[in-house]
C-alpha atoms as a PDB file:
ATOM      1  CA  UNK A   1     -26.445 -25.403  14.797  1.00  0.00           C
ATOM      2  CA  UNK A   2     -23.197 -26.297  16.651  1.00  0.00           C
ATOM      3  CA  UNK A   3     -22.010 -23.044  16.428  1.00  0.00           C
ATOM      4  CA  UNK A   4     -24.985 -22.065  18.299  1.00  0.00           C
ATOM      5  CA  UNK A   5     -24.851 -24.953  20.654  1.00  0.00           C
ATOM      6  CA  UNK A   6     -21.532 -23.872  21.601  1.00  0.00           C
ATOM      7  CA  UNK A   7     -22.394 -19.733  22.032  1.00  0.00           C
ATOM      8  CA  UNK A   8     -25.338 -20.047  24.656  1.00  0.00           C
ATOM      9  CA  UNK A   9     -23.400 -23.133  26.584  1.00  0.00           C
ATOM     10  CA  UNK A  10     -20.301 -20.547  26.606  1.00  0.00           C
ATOM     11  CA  UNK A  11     -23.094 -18.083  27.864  1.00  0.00           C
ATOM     12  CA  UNK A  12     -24.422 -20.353  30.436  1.00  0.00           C
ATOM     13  CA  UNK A  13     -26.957 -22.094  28.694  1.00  0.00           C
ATOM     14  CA  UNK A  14     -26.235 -25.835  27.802  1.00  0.00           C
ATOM     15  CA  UNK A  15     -28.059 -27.459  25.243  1.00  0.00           C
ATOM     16  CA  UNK A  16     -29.103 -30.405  28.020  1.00  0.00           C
ATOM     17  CA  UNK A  17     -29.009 -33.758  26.093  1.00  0.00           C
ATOM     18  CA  UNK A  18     -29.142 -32.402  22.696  1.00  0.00           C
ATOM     19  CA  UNK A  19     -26.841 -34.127  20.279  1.00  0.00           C
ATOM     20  CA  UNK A  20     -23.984 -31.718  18.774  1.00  0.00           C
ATOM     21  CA  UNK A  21     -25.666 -29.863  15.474  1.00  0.00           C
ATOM     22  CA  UNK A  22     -28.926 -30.774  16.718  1.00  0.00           C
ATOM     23  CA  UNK A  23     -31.720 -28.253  17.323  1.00  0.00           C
ATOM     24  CA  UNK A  24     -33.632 -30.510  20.319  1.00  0.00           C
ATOM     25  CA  UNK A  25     -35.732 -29.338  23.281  1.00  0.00           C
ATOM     26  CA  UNK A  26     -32.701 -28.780  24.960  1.00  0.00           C
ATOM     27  CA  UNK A  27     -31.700 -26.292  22.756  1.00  0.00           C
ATOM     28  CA  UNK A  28     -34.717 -24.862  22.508  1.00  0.00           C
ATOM     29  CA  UNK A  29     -34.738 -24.459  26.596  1.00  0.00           C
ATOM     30  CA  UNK A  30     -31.640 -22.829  26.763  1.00  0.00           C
ATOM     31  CA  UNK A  31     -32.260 -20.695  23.512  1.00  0.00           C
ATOM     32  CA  UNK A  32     -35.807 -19.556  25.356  1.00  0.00           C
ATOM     33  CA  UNK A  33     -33.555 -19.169  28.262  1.00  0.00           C
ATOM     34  CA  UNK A  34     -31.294 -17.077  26.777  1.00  0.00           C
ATOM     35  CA  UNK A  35     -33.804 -14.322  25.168  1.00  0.00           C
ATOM     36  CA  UNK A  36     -35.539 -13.708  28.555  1.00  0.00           C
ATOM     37  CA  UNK A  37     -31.973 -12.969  30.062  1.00  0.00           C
ATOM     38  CA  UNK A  38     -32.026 -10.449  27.274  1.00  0.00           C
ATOM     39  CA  UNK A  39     -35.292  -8.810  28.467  1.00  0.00           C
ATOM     40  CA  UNK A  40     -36.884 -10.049  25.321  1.00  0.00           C
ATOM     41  CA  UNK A  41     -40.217 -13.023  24.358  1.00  0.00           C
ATOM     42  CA  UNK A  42     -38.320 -15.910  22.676  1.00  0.00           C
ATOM     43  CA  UNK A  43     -39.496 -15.988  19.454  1.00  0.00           C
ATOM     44  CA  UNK A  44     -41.766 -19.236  19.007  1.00  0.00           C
ATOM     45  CA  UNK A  45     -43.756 -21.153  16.068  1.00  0.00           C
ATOM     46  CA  UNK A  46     -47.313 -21.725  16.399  1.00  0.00           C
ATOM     47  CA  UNK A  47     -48.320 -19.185  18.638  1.00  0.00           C
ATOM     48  CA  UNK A  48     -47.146 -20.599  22.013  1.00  0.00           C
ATOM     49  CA  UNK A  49     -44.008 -21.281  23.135  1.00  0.00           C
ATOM     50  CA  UNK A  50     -44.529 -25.003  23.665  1.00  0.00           C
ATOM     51  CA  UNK A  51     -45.174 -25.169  19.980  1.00  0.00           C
ATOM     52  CA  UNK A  52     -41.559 -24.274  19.384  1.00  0.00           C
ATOM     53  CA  UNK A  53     -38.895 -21.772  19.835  1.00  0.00           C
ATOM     54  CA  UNK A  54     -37.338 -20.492  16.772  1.00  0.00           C
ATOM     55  CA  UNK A  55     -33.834 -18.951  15.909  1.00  0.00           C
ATOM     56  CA  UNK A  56     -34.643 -15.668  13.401  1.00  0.00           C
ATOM     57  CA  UNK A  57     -31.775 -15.829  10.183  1.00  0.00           C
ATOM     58  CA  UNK A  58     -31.567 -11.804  11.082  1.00  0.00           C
ATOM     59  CA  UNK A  59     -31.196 -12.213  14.530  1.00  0.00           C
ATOM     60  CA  UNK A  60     -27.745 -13.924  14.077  1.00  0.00           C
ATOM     61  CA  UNK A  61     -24.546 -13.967  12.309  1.00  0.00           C
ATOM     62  CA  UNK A  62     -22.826 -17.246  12.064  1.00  0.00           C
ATOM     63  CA  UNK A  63     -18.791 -16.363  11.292  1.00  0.00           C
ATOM     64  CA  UNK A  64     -16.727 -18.902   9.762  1.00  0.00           C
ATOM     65  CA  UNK A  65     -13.827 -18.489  12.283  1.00  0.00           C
ATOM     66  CA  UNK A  66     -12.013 -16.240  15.511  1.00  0.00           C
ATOM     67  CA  UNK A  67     -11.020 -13.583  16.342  1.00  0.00           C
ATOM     68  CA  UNK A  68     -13.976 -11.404  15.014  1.00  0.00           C
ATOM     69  CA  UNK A  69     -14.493  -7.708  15.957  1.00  0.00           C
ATOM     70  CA  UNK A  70     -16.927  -4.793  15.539  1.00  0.00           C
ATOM     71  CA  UNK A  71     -15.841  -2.797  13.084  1.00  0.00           C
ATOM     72  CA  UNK A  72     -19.011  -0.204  13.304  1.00  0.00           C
ATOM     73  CA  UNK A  73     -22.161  -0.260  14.976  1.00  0.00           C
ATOM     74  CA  UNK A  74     -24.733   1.813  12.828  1.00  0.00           C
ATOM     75  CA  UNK A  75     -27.932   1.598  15.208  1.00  0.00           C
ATOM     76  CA  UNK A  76     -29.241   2.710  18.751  1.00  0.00           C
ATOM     77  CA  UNK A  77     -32.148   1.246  20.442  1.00  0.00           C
ATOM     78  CA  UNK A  78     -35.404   2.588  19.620  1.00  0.00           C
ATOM     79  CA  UNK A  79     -34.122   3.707  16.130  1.00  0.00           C
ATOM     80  CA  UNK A  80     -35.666   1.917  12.951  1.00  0.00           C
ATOM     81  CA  UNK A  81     -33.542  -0.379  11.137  1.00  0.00           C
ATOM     82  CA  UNK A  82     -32.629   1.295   7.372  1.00  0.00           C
ATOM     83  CA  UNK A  83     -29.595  -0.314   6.584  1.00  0.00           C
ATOM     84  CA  UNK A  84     -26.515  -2.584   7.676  1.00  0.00           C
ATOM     85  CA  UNK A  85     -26.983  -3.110  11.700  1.00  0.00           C
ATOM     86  CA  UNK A  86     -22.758  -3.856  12.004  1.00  0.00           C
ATOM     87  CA  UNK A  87     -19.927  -4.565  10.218  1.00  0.00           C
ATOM     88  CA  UNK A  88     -17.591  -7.348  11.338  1.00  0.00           C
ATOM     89  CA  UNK A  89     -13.635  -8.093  10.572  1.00  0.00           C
ATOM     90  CA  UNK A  90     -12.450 -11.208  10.890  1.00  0.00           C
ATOM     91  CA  UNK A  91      -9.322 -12.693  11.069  1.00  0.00           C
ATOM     92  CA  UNK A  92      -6.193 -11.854  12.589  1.00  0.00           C
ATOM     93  CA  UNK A  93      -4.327  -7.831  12.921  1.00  0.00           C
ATOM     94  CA  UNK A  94      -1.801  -7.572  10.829  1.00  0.00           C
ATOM     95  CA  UNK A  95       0.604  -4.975   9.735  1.00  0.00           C
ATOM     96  CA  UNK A  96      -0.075  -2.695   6.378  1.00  0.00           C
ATOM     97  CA  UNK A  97       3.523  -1.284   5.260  1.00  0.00           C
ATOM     98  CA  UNK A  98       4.825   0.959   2.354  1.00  0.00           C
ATOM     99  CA  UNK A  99       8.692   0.830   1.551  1.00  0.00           C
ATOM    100  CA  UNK A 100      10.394   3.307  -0.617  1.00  0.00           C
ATOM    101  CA  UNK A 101      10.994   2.137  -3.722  1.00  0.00           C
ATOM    102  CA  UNK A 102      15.044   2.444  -3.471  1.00  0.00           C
ATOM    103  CA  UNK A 103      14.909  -0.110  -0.881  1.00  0.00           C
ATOM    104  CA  UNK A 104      12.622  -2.720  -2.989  1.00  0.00           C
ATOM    105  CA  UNK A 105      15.429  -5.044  -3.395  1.00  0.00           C
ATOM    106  CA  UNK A 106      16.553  -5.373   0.218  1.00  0.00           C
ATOM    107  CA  UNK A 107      13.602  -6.834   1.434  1.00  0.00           C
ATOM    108  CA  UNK A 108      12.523 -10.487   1.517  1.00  0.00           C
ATOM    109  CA  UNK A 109       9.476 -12.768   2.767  1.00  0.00           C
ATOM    110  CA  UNK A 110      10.614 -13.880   6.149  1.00  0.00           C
ATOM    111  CA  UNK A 111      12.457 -11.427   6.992  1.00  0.00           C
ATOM    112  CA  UNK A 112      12.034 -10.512  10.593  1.00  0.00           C
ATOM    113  CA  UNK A 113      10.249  -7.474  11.884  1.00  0.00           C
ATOM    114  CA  UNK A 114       9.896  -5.344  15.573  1.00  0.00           C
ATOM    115  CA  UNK A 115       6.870  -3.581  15.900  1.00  0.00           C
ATOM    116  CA  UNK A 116       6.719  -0.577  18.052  1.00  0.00           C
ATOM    117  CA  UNK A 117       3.449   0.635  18.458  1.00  0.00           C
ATOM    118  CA  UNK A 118       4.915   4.231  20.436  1.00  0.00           C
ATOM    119  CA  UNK A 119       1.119   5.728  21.297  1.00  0.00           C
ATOM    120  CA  UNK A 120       0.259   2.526  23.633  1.00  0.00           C
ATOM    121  CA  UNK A 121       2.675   2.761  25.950  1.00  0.00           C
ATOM    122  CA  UNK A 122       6.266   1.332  23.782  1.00  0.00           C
ATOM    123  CA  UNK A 123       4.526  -1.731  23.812  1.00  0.00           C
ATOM    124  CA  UNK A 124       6.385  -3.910  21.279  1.00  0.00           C
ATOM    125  CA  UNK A 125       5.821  -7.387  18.836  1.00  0.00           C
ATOM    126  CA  UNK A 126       7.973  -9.475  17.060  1.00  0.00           C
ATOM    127  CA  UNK A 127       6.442 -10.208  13.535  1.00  0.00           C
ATOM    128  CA  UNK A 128       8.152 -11.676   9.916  1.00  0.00           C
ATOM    129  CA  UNK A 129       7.248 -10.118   6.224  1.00  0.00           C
ATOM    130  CA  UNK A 130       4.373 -12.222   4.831  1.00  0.00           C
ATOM    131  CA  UNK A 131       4.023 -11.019   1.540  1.00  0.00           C
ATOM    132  CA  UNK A 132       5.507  -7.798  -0.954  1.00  0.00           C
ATOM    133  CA  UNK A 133       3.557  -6.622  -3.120  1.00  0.00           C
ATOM    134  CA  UNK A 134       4.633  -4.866  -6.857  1.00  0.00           C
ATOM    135  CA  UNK A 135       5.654  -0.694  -6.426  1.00  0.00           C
ATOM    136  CA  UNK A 136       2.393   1.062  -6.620  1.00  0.00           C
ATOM    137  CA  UNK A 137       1.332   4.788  -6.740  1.00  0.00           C
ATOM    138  CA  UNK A 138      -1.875   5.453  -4.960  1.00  0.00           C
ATOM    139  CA  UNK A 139      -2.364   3.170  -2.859  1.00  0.00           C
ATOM    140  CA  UNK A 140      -1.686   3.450   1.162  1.00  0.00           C
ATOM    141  CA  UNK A 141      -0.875   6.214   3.008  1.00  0.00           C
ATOM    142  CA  UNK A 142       0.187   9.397   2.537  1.00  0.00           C
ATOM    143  CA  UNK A 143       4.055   9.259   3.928  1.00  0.00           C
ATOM    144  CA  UNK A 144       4.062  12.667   4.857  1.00  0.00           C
ATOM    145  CA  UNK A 145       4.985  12.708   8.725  1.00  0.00           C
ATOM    146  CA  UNK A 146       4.309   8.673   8.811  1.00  0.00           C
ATOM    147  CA  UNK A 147       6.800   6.966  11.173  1.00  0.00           C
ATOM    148  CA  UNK A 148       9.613   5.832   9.454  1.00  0.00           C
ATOM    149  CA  UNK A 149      11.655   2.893  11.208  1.00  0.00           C
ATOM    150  CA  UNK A 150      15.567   2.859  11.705  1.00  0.00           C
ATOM    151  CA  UNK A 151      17.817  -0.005  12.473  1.00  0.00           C
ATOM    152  CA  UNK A 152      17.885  -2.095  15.569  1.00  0.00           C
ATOM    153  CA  UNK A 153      20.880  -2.259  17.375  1.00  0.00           C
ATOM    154  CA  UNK A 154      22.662  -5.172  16.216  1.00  0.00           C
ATOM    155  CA  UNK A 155      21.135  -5.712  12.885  1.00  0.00           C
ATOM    156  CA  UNK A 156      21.301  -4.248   9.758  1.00  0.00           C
ATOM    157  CA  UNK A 157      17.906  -2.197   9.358  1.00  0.00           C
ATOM    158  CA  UNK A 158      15.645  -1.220   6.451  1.00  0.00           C
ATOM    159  CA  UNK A 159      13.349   1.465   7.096  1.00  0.00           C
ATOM    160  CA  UNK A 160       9.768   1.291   6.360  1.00  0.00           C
ATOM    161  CA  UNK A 161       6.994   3.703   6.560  1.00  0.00           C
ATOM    162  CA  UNK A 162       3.389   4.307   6.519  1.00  0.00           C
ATOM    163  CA  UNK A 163       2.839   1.391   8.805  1.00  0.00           C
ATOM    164  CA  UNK A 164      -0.481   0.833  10.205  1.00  0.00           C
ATOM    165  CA  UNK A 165      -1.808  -2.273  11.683  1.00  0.00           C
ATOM    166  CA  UNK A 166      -5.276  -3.227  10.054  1.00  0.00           C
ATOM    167  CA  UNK A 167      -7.719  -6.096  10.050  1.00  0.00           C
ATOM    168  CA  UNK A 168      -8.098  -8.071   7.032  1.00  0.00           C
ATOM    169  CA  UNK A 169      -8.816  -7.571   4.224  1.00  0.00           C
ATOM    170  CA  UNK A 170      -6.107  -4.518   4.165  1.00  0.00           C
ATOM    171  CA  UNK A 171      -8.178  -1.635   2.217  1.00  0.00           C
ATOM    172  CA  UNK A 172      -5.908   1.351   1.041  1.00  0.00           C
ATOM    173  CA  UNK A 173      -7.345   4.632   2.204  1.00  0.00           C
ATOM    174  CA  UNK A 174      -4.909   7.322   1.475  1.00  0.00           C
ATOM    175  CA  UNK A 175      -2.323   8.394  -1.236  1.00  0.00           C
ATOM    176  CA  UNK A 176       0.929   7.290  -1.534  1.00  0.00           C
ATOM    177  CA  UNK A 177       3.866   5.806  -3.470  1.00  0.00           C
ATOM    178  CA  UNK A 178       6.102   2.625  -2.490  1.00  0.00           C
ATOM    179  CA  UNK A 179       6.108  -1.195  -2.536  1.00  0.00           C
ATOM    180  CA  UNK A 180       3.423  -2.581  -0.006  1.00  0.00           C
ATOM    181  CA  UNK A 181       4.188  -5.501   2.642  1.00  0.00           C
ATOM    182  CA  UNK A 182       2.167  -7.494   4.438  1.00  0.00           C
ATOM    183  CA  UNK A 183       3.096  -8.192   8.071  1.00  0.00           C
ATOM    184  CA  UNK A 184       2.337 -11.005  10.297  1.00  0.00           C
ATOM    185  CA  UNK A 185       3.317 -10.704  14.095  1.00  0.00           C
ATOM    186  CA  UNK A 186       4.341 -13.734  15.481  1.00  0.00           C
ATOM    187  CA  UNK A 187       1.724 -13.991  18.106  1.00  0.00           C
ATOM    188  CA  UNK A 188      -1.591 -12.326  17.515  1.00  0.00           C
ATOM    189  CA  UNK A 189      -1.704  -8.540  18.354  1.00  0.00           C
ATOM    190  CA  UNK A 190      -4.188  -7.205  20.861  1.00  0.00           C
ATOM    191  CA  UNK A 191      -7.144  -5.608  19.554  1.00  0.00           C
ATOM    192  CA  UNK A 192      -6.033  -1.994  20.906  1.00  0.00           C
ATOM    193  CA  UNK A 193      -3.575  -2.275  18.066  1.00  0.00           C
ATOM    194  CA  UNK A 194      -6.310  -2.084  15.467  1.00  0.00           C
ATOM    195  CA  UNK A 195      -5.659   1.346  13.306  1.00  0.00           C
ATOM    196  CA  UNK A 196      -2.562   2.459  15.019  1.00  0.00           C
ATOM    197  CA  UNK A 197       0.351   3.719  13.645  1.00  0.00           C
ATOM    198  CA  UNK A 198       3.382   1.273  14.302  1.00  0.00           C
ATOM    199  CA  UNK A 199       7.220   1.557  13.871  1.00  0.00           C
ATOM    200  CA  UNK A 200       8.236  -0.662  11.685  1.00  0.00           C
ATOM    201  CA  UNK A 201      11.848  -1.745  12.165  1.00  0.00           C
ATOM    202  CA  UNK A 202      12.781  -4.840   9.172  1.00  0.00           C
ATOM    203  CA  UNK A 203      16.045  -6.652  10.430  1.00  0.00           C
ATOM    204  CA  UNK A 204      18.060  -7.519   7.318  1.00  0.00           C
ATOM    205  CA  UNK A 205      20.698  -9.514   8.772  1.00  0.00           C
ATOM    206  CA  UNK A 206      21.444 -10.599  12.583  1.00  0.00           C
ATOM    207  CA  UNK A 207      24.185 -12.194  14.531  1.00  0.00           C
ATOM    208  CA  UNK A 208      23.613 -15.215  16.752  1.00  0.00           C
ATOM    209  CA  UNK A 209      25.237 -13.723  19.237  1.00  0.00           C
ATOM    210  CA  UNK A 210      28.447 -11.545  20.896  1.00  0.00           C
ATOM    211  CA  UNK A 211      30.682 -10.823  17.562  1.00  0.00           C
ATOM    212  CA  UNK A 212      33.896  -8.704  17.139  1.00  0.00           C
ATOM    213  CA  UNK A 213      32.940  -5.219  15.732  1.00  0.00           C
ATOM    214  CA  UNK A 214      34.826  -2.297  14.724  1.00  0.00           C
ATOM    215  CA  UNK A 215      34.133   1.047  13.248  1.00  0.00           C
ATOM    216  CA  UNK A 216      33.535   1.023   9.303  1.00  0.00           C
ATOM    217  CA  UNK A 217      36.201   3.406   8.549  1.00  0.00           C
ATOM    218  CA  UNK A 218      38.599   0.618  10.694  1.00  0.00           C
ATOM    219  CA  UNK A 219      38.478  -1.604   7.350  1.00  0.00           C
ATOM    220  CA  UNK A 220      40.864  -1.177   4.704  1.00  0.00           C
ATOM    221  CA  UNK A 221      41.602  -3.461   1.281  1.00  0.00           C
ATOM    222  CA  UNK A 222      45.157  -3.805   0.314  1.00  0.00           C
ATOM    223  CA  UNK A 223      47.057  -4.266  -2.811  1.00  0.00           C
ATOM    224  CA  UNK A 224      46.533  -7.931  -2.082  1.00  0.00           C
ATOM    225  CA  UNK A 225      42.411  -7.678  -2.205  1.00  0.00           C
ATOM    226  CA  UNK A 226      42.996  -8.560   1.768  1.00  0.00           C
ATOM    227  CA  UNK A 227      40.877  -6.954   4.001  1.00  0.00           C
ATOM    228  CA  UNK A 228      42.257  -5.986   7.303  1.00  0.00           C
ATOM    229  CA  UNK A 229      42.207  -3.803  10.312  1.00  0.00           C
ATOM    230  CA  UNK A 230      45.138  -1.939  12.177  1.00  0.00           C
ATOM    231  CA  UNK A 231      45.957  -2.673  15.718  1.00  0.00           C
ATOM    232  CA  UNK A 232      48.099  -0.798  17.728  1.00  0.00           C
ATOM    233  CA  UNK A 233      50.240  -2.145  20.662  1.00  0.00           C
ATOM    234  CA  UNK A 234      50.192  -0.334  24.286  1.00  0.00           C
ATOM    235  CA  UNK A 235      53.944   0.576  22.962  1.00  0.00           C
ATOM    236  CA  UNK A 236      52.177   2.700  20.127  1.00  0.00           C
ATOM    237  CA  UNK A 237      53.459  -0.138  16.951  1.00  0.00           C
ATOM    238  CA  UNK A 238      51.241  -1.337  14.627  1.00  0.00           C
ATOM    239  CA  UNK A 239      50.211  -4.510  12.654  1.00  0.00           C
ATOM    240  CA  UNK A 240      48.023  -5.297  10.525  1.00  0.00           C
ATOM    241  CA  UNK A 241      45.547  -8.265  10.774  1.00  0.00           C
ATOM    242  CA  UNK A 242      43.773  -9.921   7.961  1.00  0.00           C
ATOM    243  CA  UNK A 243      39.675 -10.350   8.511  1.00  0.00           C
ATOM    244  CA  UNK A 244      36.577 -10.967   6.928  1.00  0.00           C
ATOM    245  CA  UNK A 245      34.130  -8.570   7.564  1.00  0.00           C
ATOM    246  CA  UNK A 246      30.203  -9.951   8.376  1.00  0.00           C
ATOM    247  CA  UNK A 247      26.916  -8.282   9.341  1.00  0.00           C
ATOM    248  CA  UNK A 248      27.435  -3.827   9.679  1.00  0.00           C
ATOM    249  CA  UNK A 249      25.243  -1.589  11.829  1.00  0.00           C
ATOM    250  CA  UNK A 250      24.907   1.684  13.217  1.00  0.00           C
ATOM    251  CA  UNK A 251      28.307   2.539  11.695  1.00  0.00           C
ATOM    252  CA  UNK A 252      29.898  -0.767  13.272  1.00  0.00           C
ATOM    253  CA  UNK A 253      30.583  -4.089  11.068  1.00  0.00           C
ATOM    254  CA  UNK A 254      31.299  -7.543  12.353  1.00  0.00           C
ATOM    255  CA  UNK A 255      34.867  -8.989  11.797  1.00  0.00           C
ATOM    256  CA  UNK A 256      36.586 -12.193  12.237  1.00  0.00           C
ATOM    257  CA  UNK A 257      40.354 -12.549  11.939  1.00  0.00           C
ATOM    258  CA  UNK A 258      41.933 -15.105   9.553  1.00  0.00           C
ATOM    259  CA  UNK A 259      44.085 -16.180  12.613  1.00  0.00           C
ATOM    260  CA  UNK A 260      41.777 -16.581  15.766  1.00  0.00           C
ATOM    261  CA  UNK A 261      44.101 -15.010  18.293  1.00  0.00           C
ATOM    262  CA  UNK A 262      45.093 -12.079  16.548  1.00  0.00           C
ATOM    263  CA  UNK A 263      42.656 -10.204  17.319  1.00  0.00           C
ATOM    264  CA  UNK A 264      40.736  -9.515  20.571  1.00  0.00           C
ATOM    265  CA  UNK A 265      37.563  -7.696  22.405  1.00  0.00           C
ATOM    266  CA  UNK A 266      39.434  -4.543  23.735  1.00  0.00           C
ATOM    267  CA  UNK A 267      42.061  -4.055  20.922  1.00  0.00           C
ATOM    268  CA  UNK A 268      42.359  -0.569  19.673  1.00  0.00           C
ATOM    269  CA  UNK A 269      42.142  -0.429  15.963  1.00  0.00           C
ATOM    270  CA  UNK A 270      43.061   2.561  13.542  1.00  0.00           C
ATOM    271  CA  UNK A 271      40.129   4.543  12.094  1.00  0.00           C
ATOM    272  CA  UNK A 272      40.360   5.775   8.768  1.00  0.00           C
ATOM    273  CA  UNK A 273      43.786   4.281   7.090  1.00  0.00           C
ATOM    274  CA  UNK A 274      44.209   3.524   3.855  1.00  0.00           C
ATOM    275  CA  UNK A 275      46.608   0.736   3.217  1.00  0.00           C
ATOM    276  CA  UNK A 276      49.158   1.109   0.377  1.00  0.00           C
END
């Protein structure tokens, strides 16, 4: 009775002095109230009205929590009822996923996500893996021509496909193979995202900020198991300066020299050296 309370005062029609949950002539006013706004005789008990206005149990759907949407509307006015009126989801979008297999070990709850949903205008959402489910054949969709994610710049990426942003619960429609994640976007999509096809970009590791970074092929191991890079002078000599190599990307990985100074931004490094 709250609920309803609550829906006609958020429709203009207060309940008056009606205690919450109670179904008083206030309620009743703003419930009569409420119908002829619609166009339509309240519904009433004992023939007249002031005998009592009633609320019909098929006349209303109580839901046990927000957002809700309309999933399908199966009925026109003037038709006769035969069936379901509606369907309603509930809950919160979230993001339906299918990794290849190859890649099942790379990915981890929490890791963090960039959604690109490309048809609505590049509009993009930050989001986290919820959930992994085990490597399943048929179920989700067919990968053929899906969008398939590539790495961010700056991050190591993991590429996903057959992403498409449902409302719970997630039903599998189409045929595929792959290990299924659940996505959660850190604040709730809009509703215009509901069954598009997304990008699905999963970061796998991340600086916290400006790093050092050199070409892969700049990294060579030693004799000594040291890893280092080459630098050459503006006189055209060479040394070589011991690192430790972080986070790689887009052909790049981050490096830090054992000795802070000996290597700067703006250095020029050797590419492809082996060191004896």
């Amino acid at each position: 009775m709250a609920q309803l309370q609550n829906a006609l005062a958020s429709a203009g029609y207060p309940s008056g002095s009606d205690a919450h949950g109670h179904f008083g002539p206030g309620t009743q006013e703003a419930l009569s109230a409420y119908y002829r706004h619609l166009g339509y005789p309240p519904p009433i008990i004992g023939g007249s009205e002031p005998a009592g206005v009633m609320l019909p149990a098929n006349e209303v759907v109580f839901v046990p929590s927000f957002p809700v949407r309309v999933a399908s509307l199966n009925v026109q006015l003037g038709q006769t009822v035969s069936g379901p009126t509606l369907t309603l989801e509930s809950g919160t979008l979230t993001v339906s996923a299918f990794l290849p297999p190859a890649q099942a070990d790379l990915v981890k709850p929490g890791m963090k996500v960039q959604l690109d949903a490309e048809a609505l205008g590049d509009q993009t959402a930050e989001a986290k893996v919820a959930s992994i489910g085990t490597i399943a054949a048929g179920q989700g969709p067919d990968t053929n021509g899906a969008d398939a994610s590539g790495p961010a710049a700056g991050s190591s990426g993991i590429p996903a496909v057959g992403a498409n942003v449902l409302q719970q619960p997630v039903k599998p429609q189409q045929t595929g193979i792959g290990l299924p994640l659940t996505i959660t976007s850190t604040e709730p999509l809009p509703t215009t995202w509901n069954g598009q096809d997304v990008r699905v970009t999963l970061t796998g590791a991340a600086t916290d900020g400006p790093v050092l970074a050199v070409p892969l092929s700049a990294l060579s191991t030693g004799a000594d198991s040291v890893t280092s890079v080459t630098v050459v002078a503006p006189d055209g000599s060479q040394r070589r300066v011991p690192v430790s190599a972080g986070t790689s990307a887009d052909g790049d990985v981050q490096v830090t020299p054992i000795k802070p100074s000996a290597l700067r931004e703006g250095d020029t490094v050797v590419v492809g050296q082996a060191q004896q």
